[in-house]
Protein backbone atom coordinates (compact mmCIF):
# COMPACT_ATOMS: atom_id res chain seq x y z
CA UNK A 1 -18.18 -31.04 0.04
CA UNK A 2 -21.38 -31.12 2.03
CA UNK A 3 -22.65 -28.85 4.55
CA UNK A 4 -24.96 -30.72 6.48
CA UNK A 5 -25.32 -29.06 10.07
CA UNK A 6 -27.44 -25.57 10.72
CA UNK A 7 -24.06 -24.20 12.05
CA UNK A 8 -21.76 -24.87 9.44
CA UNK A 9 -24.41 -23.76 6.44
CA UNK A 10 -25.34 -20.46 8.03
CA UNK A 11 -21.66 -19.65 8.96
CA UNK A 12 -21.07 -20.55 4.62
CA UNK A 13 -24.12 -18.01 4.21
CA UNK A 14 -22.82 -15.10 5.88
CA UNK A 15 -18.94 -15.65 4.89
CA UNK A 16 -18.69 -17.96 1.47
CA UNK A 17 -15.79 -19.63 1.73
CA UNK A 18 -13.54 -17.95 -1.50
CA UNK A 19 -12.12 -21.84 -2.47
CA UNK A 20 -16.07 -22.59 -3.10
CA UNK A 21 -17.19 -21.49 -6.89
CA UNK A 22 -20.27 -23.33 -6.96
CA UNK A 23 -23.20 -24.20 -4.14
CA UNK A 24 -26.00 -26.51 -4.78
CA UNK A 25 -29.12 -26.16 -2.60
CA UNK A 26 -31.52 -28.29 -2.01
CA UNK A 27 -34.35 -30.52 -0.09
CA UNK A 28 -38.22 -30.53 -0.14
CA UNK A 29 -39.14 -27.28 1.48
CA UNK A 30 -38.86 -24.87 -1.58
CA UNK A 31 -39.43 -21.89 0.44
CA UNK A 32 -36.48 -22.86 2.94
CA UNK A 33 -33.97 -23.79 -0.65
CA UNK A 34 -35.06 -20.27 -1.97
CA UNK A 35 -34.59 -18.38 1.49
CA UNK A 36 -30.92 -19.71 0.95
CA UNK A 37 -30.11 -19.11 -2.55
CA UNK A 38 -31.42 -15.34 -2.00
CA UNK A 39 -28.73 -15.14 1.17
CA UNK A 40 -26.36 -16.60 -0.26
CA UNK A 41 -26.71 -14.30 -3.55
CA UNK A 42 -26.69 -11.62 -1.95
CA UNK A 43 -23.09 -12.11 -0.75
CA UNK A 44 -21.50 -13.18 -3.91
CA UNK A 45 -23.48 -9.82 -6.11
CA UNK A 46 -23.71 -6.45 -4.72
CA UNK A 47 -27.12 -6.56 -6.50
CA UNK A 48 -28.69 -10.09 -7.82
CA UNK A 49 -30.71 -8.60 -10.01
CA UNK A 50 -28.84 -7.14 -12.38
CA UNK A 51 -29.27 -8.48 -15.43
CA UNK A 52 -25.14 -7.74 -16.85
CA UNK A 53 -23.86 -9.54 -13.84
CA UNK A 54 -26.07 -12.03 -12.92
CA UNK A 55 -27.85 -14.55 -15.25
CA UNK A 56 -30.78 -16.59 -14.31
CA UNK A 57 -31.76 -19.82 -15.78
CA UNK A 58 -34.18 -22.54 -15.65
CA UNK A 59 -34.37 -26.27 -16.45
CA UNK A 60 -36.12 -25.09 -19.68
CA UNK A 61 -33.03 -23.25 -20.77
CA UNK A 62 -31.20 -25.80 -20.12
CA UNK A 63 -33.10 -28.10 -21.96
CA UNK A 64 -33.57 -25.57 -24.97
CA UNK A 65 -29.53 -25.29 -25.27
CA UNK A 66 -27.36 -27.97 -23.46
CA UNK A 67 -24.65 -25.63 -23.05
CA UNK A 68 -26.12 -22.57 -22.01
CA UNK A 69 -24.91 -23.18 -18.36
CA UNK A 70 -21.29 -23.72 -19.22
CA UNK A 71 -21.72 -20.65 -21.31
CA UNK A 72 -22.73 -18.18 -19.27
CA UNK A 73 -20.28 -19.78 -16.30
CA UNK A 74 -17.53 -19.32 -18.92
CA UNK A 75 -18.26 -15.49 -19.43
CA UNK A 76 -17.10 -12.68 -18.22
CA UNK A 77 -18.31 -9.86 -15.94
CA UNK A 78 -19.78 -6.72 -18.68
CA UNK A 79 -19.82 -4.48 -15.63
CA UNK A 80 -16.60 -4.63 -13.54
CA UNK A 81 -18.56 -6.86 -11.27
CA UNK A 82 -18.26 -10.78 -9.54
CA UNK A 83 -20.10 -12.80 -12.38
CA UNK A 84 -23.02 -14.98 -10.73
CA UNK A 85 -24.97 -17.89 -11.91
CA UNK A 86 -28.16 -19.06 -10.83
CA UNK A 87 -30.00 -22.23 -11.81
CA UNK A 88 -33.17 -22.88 -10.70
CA UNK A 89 -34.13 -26.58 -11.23
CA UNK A 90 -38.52 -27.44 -10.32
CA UNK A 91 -38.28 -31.36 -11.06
CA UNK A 92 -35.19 -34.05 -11.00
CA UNK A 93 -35.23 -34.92 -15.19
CA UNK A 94 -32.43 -37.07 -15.73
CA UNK A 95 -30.57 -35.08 -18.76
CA UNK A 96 -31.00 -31.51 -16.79
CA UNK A 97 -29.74 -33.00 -13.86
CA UNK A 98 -26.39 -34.78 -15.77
CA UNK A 99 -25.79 -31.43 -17.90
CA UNK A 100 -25.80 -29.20 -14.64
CA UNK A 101 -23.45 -32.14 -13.07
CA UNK A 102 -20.77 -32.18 -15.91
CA UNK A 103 -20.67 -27.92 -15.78
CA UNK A 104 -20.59 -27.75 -12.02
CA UNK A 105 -17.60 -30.23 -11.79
CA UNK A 106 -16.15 -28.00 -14.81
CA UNK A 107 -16.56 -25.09 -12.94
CA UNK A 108 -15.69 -26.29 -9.51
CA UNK A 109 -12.34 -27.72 -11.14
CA UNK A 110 -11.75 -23.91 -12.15
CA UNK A 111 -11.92 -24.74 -16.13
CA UNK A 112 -14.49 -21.98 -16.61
CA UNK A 113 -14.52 -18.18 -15.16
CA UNK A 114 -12.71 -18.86 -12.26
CA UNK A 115 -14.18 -15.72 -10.84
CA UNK A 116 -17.75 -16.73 -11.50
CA UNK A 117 -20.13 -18.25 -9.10
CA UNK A 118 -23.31 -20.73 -9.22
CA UNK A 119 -25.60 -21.03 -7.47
CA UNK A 120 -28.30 -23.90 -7.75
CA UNK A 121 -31.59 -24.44 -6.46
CA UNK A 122 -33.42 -27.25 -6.77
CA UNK A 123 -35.70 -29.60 -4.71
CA UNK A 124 -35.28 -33.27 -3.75
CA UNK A 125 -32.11 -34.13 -5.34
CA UNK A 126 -32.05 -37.81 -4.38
CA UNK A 127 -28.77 -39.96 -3.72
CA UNK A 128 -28.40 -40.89 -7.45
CA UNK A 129 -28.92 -37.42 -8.56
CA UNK A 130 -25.66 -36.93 -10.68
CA UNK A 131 -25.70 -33.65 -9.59
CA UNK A 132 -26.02 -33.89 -5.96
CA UNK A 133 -22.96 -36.24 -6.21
CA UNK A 134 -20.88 -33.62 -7.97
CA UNK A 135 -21.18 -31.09 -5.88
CA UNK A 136 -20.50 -33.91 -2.44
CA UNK A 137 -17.60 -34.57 -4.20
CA UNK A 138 -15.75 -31.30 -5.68
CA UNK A 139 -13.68 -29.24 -3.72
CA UNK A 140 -14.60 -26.32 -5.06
CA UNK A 141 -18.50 -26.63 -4.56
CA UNK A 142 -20.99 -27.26 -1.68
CA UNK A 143 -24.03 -29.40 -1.22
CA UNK A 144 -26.12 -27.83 1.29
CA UNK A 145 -29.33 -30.09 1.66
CA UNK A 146 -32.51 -28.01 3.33
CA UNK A 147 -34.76 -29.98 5.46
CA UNK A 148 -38.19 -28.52 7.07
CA UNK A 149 -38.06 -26.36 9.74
CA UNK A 150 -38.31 -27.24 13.08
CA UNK A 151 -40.57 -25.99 15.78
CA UNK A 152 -38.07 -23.71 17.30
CA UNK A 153 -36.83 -22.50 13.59
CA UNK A 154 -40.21 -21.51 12.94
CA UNK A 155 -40.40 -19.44 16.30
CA UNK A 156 -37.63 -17.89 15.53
CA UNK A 157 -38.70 -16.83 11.88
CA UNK A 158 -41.99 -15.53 14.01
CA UNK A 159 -40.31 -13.77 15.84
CA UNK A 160 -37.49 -12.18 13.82
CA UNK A 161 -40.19 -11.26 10.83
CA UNK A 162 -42.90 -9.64 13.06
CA UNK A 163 -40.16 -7.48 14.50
CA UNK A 164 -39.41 -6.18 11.51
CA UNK A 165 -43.19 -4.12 11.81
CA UNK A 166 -42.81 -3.52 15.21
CA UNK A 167 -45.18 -6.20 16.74
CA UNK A 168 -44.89 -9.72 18.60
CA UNK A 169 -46.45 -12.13 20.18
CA UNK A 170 -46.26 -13.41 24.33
CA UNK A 171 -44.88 -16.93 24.57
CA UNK A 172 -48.17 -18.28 24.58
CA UNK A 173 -49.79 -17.30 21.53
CA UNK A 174 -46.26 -17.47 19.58
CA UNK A 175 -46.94 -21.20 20.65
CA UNK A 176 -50.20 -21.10 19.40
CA UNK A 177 -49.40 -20.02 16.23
CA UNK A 178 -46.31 -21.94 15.66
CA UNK A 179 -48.58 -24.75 16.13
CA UNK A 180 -51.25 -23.91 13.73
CA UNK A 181 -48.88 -22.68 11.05
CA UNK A 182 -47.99 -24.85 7.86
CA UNK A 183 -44.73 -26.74 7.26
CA UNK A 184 -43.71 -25.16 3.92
CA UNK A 185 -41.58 -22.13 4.77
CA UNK A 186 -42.62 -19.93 1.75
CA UNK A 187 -46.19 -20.33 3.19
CA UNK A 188 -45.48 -20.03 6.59
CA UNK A 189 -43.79 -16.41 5.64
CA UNK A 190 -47.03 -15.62 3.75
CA UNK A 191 -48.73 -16.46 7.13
CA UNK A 192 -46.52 -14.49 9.41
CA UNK A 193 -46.60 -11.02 6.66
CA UNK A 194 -50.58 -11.70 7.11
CA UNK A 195 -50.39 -11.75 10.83
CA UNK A 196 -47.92 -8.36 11.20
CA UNK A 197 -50.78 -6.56 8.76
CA UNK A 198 -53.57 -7.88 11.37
CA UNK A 199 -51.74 -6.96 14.31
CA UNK A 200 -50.82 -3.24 12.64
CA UNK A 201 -47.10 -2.84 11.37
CA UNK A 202 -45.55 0.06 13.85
CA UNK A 203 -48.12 -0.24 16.77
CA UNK A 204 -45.97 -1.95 18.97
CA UNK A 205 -48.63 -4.74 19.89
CA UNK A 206 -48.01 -7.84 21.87
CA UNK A 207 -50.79 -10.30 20.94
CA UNK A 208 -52.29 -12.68 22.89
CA UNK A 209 -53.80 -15.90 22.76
CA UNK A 210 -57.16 -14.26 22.78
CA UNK A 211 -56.18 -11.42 20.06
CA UNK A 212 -55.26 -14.45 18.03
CA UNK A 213 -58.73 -15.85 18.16
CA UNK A 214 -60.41 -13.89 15.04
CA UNK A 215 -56.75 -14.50 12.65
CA UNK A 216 -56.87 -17.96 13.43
CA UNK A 217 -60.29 -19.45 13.41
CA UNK A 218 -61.26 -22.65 14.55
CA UNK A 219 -60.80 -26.13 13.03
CA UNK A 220 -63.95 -26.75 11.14
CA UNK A 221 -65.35 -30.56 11.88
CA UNK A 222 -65.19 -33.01 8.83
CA UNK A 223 -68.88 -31.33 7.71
CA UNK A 224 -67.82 -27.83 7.42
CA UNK A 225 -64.16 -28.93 5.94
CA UNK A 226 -66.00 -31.54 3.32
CA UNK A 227 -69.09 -28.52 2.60
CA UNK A 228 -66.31 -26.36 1.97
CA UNK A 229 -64.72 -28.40 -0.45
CA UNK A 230 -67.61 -29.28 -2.33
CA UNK A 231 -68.76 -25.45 -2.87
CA UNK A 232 -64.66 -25.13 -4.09
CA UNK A 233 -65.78 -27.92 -6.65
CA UNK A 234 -68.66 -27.06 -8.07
CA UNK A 235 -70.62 -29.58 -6.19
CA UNK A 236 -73.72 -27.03 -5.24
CA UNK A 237 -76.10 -29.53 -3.49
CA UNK A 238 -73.71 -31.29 -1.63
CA UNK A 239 -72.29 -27.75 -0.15
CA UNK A 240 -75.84 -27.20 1.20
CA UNK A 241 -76.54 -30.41 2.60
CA UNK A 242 -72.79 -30.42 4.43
CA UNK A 243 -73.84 -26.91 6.06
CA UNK A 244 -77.46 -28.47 7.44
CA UNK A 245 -75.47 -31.18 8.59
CA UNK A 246 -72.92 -29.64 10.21
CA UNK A 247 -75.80 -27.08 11.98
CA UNK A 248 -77.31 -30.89 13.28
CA UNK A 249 -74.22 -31.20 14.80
CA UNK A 250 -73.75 -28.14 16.41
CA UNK A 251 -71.94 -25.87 14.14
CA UNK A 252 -72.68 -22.33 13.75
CA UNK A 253 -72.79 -20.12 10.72
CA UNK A 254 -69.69 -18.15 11.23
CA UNK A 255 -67.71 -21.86 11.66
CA UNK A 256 -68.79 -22.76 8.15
CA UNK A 257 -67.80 -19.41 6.81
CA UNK A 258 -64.48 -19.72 8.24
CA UNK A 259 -63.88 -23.54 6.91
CA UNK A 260 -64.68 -21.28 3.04
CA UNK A 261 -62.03 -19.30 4.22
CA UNK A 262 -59.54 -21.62 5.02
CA UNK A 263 -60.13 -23.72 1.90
CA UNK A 264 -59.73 -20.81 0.15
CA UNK A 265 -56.50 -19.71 1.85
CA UNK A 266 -55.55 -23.27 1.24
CA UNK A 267 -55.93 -23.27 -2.31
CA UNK A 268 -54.16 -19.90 -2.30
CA UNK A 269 -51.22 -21.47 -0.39
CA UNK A 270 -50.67 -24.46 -3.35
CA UNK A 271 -51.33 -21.94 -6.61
CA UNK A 272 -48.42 -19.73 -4.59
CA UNK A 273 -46.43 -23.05 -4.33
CA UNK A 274 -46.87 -24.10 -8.02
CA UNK A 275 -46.50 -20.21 -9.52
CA UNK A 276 -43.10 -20.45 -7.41
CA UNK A 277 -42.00 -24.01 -9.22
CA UNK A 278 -43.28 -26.41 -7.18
CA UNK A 279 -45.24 -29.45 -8.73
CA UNK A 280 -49.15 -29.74 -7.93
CA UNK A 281 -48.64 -32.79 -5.77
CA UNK A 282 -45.64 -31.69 -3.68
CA UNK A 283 -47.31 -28.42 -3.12
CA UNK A 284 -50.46 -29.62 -1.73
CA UNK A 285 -48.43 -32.49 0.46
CA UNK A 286 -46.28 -29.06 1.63
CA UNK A 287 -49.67 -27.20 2.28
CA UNK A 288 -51.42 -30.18 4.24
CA UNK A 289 -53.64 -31.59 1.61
CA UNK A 290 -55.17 -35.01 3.17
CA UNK A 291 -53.87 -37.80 0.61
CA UNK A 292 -57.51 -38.94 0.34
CA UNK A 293 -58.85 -35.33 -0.69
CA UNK A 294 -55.29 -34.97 -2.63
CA UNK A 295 -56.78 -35.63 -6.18
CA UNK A 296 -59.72 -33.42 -5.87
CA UNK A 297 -58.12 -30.47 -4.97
CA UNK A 298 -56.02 -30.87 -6.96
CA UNK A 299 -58.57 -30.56 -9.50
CA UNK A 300 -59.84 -27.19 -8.20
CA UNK A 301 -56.25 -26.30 -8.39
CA UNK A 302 -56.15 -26.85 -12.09
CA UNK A 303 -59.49 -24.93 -12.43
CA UNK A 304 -59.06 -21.99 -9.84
CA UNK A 305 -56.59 -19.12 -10.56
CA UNK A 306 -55.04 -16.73 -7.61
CA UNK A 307 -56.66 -13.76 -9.28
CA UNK A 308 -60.09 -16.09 -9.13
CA UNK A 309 -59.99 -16.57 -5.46
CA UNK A 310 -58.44 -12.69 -4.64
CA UNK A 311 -62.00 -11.69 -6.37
CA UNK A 312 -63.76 -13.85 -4.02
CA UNK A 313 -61.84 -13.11 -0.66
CA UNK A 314 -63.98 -9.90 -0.09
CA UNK A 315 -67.11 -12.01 -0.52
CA UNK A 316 -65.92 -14.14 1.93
CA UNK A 317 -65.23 -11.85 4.95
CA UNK A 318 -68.47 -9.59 4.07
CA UNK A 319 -70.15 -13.25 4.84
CA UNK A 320 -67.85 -13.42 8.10
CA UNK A 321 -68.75 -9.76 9.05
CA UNK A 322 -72.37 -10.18 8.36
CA UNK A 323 -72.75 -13.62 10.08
CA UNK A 324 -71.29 -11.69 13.62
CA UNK A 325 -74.48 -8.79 13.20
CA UNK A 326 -76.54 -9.29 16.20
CA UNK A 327 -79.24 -11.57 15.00
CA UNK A 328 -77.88 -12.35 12.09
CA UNK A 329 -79.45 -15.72 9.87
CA UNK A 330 -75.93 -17.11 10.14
CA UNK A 331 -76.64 -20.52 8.88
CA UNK A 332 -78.30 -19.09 5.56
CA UNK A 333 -75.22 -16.25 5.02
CA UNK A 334 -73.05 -19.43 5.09
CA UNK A 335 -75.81 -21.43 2.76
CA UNK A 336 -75.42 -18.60 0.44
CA UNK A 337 -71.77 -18.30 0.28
CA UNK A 338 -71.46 -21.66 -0.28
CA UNK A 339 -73.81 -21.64 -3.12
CA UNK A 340 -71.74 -18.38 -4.77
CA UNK A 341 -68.76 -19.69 -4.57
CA UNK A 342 -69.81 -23.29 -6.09
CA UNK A 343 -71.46 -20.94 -8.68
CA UNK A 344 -68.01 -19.46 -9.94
CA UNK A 345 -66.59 -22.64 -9.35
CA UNK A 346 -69.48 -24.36 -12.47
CA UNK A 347 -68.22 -21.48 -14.08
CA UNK A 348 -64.66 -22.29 -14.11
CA UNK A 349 -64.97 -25.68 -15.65
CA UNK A 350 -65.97 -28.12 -12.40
């Protein structure tokens, strides 16, 4: 069957329905398909990550042993326990996607461990996925599609997280940042765990537009954005000249330090992506990534590593720190950053 509307799939998350022994979740936003396979695991196992009750596979195991999924949805529990399943599926390959179809219809049909349940997650399942037809179809399983959140489901994830550290936001900046935050949820929670550790977890603060002002930035104009880039890629000279350029125009030092930074948080935001299962290209499309700029960050993405650009960070808010100092040369702290990070970036390969 499929579970379609917000209501009906968060009313299957808190109560699974005990005729359903199989739930296949799915849709673009990765972070919003793994936000729902955690709930929803965490109601069928007491605790999904034991390894006696729970088994986790990939497409890899799948493709290493075509029936490894029936097998483990045909065994029993070792510990007493409700045996559970998961499948985690990072690309739509043909023979993956008809061997999980022919074991979730077995399973659904109640040929297997009646008792057990799967759980898949996968992305963009699309209308001739075998498997996304098997589990429309069986009676005993659920489709549950994910689709990006809206506006007022990202408010709401604000909201609900920050509370969590005892801090908020007044309805104007919780517009403001809902605004300025990215569409992938897995990113956006990233975002909204950075904010709470800004704001101070426990003190109780209700932030402003104007407390908002040093987390967010500004939008860098094309100069700073394209300067930034180029220092991510090696390109040294053309870094320099983008900063000059960008100063002709009006830009100030701490602007082009910030458009480093956001690049940076950026590329951080697509490595997170991909080290979570996502492909290169969906990742960056989930992160923002401008198609025209697409294929050459995605060749700093093949070059940079998270631990790469965690090394750099502190680099980049001593620049940020210095470039505020009373009298500071701003535009050459933001020359030289650029420089150090196109540096490391020759370094790396580009």
């Amino acid at each position: 069957m499929i579970l379609g509307k917000r209501p009906d799939i968060e009313r299957f998350l808190r109560a699974p329905d005990p005729a359903i022994r199989a739930a296949v979740i799915y849709g673009r936003d990765l972070g919003v398909v793994r936000d729902r396979g955690h709930e929803l695991a965490g109601r069928i196992a007491a605790n999904p990550d034991d390894p006696f009750d729970v088994a986790l596979l990939t497409e890899a195991d799948m493709a290493d042993d075509a029936g490894r999924l029936e097998g483990e949805l045909a065994a029993q529990s070792l510990m007493g326990g409700r045996r559970l399943v998961r499948l985690r599926l990072s690309g739509e390959k043909p023979a993956v996607d008809k061997l999980a179809a022919e074991a979730l219809t077995r399973h659904a049909a109640g040929e297997l461990n009646p008792e057990a349940f799967l759980i898949v997650e996968a992305g963009n399942l699309g209308k001739d996925s075998a498997l996304r037809k098997a589990a429309e179809k069986a009676e005993g399983a659920a489709a549950i599609p994910c689709y990006e959140d809206e506006p007022g489901d990202v408010a709401r994830l604000v909201r609900e997280t920050l509370a969590k550290d005892s801090v908020s936001l007044n309805a104007e900046a919780l517009s403001l940042f809902v605004a300025r935050m990215p569409k992938e949820r897995g990113v956006a929670r990233q975002e909204i765990e950075r904010l709470a550790l800004f704001l101070g977890p426990g003190s109780g603060a209700n932030a402003t537009p104007a407390d908002l002002e040093a987390f967010l930035g500004v939008e860098p104009e094309a100069s700073l954005s394209d300067a930034a880039a180029d220092a991510f890629g090696g390109k040294l000279r053309e870094a320099q000249a983008g900063i000059r350029r960008a100063a002709q125009e009006g830009e100030s030092g701490p602007a082009a330090v910030r458009a480093v930074g956001m690049h940076l948080a950026r590329l951080r935001r697509v490595l997170t992506l991909v080290k979570a299962g996502a492909g290169p290209q969906e990742a960056a499309k989930a992160s923002g990534v401008f198609w025209k700029q697409e294929r050459e960050f995605l060749r700093q993405v093949r070059a940079w590593t998270l631990d790469d650009l965690d090394r750099l960070h502190p680099e980049v808010l001593a620049a940020d720190r210095a470039c505020k100092t009373a009298a500071s040369p701003d535009r050459l702290i933001a020359e030289r950053l650029a420089l150090t990070v196109a540096g490391r970036a020759r370094r790396l390969g580009l």
